[in-house]
C-alpha atoms as a PDB file:
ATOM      1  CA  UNK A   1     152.335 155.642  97.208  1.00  0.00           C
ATOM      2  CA  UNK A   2     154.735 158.330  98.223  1.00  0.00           C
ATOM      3  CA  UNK A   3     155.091 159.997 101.672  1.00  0.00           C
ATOM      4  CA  UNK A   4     154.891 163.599  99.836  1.00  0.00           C
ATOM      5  CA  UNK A   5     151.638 163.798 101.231  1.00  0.00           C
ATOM      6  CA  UNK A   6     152.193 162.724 104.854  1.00  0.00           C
ATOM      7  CA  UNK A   7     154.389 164.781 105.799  1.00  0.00           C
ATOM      8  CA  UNK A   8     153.588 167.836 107.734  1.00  0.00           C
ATOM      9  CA  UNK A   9     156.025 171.129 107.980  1.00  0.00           C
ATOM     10  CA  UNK A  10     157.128 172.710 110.882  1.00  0.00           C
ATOM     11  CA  UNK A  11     154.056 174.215 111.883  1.00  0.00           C
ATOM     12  CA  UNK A  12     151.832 171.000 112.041  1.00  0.00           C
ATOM     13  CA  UNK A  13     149.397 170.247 114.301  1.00  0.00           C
ATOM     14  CA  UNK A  14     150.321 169.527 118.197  1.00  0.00           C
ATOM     15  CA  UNK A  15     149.559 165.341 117.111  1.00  0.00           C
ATOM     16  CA  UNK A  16     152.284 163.364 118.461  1.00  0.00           C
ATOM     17  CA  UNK A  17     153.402 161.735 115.553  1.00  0.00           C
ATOM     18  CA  UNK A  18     155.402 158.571 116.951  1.00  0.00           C
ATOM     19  CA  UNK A  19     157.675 156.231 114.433  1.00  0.00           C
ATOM     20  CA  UNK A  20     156.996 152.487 115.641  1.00  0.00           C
ATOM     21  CA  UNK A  21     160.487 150.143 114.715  1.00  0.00           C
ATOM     22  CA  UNK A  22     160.219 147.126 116.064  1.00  0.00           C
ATOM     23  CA  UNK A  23     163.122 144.318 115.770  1.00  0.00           C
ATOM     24  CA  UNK A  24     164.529 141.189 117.349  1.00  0.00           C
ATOM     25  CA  UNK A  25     167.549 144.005 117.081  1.00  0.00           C
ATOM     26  CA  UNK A  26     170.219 140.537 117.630  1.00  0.00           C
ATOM     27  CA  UNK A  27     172.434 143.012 117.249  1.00  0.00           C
ATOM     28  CA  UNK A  28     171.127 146.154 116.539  1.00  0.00           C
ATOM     29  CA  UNK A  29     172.894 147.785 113.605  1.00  0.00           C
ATOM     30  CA  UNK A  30     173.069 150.760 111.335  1.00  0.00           C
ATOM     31  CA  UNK A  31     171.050 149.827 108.478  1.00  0.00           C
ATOM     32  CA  UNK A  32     167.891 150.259 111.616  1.00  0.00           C
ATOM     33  CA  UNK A  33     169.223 153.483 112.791  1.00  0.00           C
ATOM     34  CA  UNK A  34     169.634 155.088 109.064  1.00  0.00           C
ATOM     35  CA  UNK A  35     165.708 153.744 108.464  1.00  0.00           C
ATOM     36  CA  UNK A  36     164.745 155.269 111.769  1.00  0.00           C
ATOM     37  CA  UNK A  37     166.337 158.772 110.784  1.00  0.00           C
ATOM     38  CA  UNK A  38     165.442 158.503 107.017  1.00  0.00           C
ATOM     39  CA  UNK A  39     161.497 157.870 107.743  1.00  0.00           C
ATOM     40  CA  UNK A  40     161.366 160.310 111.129  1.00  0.00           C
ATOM     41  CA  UNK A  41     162.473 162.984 108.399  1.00  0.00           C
ATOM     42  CA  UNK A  42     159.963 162.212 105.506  1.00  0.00           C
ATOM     43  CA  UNK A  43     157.201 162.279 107.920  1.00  0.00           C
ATOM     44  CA  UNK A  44     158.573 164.520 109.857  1.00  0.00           C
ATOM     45  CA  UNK A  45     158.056 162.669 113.130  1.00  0.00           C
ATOM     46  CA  UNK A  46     158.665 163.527 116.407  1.00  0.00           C
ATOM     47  CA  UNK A  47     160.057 160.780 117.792  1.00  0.00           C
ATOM     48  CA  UNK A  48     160.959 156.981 116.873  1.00  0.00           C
ATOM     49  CA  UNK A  49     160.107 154.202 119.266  1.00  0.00           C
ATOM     50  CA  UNK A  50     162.549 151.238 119.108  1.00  0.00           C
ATOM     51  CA  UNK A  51     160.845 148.306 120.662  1.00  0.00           C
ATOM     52  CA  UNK A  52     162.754 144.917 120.816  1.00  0.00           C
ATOM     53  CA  UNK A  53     160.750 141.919 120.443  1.00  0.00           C
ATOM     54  CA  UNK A  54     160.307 140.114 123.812  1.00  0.00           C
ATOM     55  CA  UNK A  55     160.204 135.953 122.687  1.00  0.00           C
ATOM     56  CA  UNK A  56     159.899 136.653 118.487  1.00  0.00           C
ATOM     57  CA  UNK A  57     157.043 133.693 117.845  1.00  0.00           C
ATOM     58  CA  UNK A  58     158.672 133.081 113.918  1.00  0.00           C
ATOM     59  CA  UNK A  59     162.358 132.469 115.476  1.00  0.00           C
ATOM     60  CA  UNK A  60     161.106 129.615 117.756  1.00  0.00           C
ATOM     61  CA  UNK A  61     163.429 127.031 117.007  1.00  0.00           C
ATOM     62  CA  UNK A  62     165.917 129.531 116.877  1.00  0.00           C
ATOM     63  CA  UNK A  63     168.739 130.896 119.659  1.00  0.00           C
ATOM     64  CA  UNK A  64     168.080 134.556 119.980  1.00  0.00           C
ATOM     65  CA  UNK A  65     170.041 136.523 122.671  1.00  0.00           C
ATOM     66  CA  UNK A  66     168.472 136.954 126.209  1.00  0.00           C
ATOM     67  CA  UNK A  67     165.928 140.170 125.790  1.00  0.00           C
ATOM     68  CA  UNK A  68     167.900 142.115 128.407  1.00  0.00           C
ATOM     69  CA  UNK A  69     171.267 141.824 125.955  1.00  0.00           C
ATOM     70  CA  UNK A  70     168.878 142.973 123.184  1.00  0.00           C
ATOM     71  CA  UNK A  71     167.102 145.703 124.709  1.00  0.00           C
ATOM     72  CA  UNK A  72     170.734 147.117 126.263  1.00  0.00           C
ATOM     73  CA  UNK A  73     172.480 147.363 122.670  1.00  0.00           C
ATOM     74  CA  UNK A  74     168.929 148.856 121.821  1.00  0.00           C
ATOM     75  CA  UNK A  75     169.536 152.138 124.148  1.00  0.00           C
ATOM     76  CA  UNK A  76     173.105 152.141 123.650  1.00  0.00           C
ATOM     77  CA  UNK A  77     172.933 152.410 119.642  1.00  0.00           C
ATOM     78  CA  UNK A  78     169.865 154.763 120.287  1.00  0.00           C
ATOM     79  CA  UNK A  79     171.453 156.951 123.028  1.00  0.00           C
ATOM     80  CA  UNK A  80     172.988 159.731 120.606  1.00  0.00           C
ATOM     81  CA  UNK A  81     170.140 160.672 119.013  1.00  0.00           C
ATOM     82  CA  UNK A  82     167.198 162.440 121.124  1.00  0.00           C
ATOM     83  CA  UNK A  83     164.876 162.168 118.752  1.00  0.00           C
ATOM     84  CA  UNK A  84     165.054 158.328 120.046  1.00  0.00           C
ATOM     85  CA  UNK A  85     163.935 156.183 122.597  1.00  0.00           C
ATOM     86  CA  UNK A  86     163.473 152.104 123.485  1.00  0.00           C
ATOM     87  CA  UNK A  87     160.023 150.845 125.200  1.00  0.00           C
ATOM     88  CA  UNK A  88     160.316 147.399 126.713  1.00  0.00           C
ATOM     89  CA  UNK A  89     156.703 146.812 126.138  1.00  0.00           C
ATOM     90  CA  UNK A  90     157.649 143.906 123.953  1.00  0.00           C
ATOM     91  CA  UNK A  91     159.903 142.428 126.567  1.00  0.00           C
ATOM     92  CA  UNK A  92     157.782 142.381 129.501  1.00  0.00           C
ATOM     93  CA  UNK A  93     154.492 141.087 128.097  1.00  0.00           C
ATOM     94  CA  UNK A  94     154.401 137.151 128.120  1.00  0.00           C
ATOM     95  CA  UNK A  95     154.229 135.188 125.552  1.00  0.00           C
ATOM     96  CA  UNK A  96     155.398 136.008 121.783  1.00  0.00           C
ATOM     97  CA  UNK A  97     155.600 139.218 120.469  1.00  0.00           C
ATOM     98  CA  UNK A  98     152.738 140.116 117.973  1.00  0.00           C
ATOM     99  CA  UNK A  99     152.798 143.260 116.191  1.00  0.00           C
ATOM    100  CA  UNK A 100     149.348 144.164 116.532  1.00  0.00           C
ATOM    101  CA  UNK A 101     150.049 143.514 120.767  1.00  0.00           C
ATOM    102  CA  UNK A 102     152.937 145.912 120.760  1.00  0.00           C
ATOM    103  CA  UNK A 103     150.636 148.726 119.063  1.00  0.00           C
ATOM    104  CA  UNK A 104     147.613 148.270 120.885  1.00  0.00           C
ATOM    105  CA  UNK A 105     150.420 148.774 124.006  1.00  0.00           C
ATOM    106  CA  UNK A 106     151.611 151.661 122.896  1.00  0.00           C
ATOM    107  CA  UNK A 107     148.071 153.225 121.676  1.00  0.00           C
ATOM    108  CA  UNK A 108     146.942 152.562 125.729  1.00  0.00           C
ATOM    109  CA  UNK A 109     150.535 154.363 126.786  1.00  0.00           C
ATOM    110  CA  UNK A 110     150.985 157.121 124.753  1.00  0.00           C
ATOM    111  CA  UNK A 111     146.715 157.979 124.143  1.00  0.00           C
ATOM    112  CA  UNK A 112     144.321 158.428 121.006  1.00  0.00           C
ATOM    113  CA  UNK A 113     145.900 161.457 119.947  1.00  0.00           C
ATOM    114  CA  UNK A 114     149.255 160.295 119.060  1.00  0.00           C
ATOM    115  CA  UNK A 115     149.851 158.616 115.386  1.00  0.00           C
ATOM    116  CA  UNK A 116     151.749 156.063 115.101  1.00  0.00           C
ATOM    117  CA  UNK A 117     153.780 155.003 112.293  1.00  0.00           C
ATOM    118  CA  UNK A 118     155.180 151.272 111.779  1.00  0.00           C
ATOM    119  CA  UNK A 119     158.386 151.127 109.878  1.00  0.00           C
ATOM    120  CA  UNK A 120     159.203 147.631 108.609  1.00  0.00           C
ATOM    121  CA  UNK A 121     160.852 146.401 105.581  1.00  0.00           C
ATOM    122  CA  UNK A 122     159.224 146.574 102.777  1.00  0.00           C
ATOM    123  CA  UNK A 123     159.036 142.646 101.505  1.00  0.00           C
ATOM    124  CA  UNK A 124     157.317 141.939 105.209  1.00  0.00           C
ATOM    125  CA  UNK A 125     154.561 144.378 103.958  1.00  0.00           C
ATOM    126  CA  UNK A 126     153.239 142.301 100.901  1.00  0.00           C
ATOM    127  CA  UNK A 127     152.391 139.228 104.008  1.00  0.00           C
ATOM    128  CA  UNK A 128     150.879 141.737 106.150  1.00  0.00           C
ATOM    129  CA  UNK A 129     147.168 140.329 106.229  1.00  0.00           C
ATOM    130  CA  UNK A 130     148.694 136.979 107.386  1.00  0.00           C
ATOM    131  CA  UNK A 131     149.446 138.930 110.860  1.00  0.00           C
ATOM    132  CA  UNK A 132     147.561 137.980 113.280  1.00  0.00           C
ATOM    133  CA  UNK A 133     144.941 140.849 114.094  1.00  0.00           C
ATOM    134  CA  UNK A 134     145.015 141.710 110.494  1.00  0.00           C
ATOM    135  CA  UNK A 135     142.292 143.484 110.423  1.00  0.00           C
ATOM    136  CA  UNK A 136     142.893 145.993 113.148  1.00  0.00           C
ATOM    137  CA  UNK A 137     146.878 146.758 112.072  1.00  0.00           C
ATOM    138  CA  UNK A 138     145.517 149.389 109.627  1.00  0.00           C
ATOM    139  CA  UNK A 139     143.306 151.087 112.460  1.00  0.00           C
ATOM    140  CA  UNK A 140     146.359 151.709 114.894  1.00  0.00           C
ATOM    141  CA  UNK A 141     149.084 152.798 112.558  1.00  0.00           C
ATOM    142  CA  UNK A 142     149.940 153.736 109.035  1.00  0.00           C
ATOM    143  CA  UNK A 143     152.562 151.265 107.907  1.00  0.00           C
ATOM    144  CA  UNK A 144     155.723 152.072 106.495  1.00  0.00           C
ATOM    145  CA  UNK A 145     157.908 150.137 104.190  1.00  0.00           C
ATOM    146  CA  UNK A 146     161.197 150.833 103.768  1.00  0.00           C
ATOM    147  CA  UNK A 147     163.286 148.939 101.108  1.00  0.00           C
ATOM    148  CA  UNK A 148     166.783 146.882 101.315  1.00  0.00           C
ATOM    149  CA  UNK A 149     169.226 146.107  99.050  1.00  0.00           C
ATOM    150  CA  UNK A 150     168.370 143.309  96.909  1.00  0.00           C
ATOM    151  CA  UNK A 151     164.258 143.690  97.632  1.00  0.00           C
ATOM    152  CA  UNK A 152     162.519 144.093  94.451  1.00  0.00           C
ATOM    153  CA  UNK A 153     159.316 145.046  95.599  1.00  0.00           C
ATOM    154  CA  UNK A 154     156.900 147.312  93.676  1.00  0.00           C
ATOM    155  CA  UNK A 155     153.384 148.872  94.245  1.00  0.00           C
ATOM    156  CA  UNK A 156     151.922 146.503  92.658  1.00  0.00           C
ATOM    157  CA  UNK A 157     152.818 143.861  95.374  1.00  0.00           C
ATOM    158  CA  UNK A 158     150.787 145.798  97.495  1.00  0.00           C
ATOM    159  CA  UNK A 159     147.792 146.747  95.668  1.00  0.00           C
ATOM    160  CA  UNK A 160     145.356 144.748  98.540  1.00  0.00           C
ATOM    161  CA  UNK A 161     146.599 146.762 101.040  1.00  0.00           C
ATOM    162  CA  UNK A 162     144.736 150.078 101.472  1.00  0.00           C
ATOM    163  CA  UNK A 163     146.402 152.938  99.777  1.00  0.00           C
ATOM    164  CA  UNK A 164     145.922 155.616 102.818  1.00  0.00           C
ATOM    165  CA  UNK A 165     147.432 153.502 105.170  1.00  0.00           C
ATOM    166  CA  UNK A 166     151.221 151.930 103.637  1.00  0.00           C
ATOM    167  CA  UNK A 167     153.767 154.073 101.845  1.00  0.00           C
ATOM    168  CA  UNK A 168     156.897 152.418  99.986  1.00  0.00           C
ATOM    169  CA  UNK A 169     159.883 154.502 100.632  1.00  0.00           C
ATOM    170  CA  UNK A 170     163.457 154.128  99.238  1.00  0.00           C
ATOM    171  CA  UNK A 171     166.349 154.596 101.428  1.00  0.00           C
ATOM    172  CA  UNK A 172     170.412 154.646 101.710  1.00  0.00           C
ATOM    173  CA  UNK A 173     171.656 151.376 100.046  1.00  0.00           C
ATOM    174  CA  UNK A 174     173.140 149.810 102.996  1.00  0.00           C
ATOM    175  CA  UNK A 175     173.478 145.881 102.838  1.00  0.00           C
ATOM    176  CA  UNK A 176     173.788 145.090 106.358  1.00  0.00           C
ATOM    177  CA  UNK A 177     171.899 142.413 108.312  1.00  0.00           C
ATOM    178  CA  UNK A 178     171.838 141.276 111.784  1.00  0.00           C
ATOM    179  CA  UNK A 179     172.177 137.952 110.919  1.00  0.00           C
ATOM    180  CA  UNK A 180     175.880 138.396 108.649  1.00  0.00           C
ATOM    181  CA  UNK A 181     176.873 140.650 112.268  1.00  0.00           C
ATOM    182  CA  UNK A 182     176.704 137.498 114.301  1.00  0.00           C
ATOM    183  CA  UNK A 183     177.980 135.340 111.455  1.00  0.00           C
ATOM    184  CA  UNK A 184     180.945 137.573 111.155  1.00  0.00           C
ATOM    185  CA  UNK A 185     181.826 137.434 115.143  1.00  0.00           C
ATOM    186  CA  UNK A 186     181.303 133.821 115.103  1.00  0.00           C
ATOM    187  CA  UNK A 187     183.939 133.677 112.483  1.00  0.00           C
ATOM    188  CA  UNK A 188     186.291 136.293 114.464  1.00  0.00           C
ATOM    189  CA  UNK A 189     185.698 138.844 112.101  1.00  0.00           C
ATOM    190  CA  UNK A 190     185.332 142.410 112.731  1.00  0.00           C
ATOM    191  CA  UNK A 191     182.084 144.307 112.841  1.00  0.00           C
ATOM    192  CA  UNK A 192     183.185 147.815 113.367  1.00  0.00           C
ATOM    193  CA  UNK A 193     181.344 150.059 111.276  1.00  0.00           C
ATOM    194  CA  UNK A 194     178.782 147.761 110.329  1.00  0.00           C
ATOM    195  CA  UNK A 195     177.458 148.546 114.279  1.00  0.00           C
ATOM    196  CA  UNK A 196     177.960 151.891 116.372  1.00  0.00           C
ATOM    197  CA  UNK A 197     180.953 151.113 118.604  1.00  0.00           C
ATOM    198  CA  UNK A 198     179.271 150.473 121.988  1.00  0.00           C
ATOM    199  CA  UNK A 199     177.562 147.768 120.349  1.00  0.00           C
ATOM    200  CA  UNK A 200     181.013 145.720 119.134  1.00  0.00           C
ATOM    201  CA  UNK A 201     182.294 146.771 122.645  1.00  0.00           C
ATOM    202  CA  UNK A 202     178.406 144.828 124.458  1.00  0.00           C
ATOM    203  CA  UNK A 203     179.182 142.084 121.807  1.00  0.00           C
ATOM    204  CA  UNK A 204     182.595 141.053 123.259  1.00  0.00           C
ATOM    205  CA  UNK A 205     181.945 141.636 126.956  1.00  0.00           C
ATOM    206  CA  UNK A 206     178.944 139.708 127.197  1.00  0.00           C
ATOM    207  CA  UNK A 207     180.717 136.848 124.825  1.00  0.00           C
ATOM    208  CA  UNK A 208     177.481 137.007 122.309  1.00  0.00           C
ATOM    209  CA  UNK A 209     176.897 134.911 118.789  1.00  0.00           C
ATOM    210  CA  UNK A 210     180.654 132.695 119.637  1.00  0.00           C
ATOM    211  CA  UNK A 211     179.007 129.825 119.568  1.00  0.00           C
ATOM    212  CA  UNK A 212     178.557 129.427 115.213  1.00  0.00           C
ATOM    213  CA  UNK A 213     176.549 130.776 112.634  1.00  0.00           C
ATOM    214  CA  UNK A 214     172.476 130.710 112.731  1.00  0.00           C
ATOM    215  CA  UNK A 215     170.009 130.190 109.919  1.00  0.00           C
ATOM    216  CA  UNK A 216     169.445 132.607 108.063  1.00  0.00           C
ATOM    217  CA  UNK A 217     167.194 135.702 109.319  1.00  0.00           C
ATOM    218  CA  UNK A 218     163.859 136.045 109.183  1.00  0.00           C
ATOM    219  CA  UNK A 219     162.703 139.951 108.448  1.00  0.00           C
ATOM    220  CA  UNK A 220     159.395 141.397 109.462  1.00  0.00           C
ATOM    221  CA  UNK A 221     156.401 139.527 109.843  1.00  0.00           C
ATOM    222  CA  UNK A 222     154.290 138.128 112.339  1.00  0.00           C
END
């Protein structure tokens, strides 16, 4: 499952095709922005939605930043790039964040004729019919799964899922997590480079992740 197929050339239809990546994004960092550019070019997209997860139900018993700190380091990583943009649609519907909620959202805002294209990592995609709403992920969006270092994942692991609506794509080795950038300032250690500079500059005014080290992070899923 390639995205040879899916993508369109520069004379494609008038569709809106809208990339979907949503994220806790505790911080944001560049391994999400490189997977944002990398899939907006194979399917040649016109635009990728970052949408920060309002309460993330899997990270409960976890501390996760205040949404507002979140969805700030969210449009300052993204500002750069027009092809980019933040919703808080996520952030300012009660309750936890769902996947299928935040693209049923987005369906009703941007209309029928735009197509919208979830980019998650690729291990989440294997668990994907444990999702709640399941069975109506595959009618809102085609699901894209891009892979990480260390993620061994083949097509095989996603043989139940139906062929016309996930695509496996490779892209940039880049070994960066959120949760090793808020180990790493807990510890005093730098994370220039590892997130775009407004975001080390958010990090230390608003004091964030100087309280320890968290559990380990939890990617995709819901």
């Amino acid at each position: 499952m390639t995205s040879t197929g899916l993508a369109k050339g520069p004379g494609h239809a008038a569709t809106w095709r809208l990339g979907v990546m949503g994220g806790t994004f505790d911080p944001i960092h560049h391994g999400h922005l490189v997977a944002a550019s990398e899939v907006a070019a194979r399917f040649d997209l016109d635009e990728v939605v970052f949408v920060p997860t309002g309460q993330p139900w899997q990270k409960a018993h976890k501390k996760v930043s205040p949404p507002e700190d979140r969805y700030l380091m969210t449009v300052i990583a993204t500002a750069s790039n027009p092809q980019f943009s933040v919703s808080r649609v996520d952030i300012e519907r009660p309750g936890d964040t769902y996947t299928v909620d935040t693209l049923r959202d987005l369906r009703r805002l941007r209309g029928p004729d735009t197509q919208l294209y979830f980019i998650t990592g690729a291990d989440a995609l294997s668990q994907i019919l444990t999702w709640r709403g399941a069975e109506e992920l595959f009618e809102l969006a085609h699901f894209v799964g891009v892979s990480r270092p260390g993620v061994d994942l083949e097509e095989k692991d996603i043989s139940h899922l139906p062929a016309d609506k996930v695509t496996l794509i490779e892209i940039p080795a880049l070994a960066i997590s959120s949760t090793a950038c808020r180990e790493r300032t807990a510890s005093g250690l730098p994370t220039w480079y590892l997130v775009p500079d407004g975001i080390v500059q958010y990090i230390s005014k608003r004091g964030l992740y100087t309280d320890g080290p968290d559990d380990k992070e939890i990617h995709g899923g819901d």
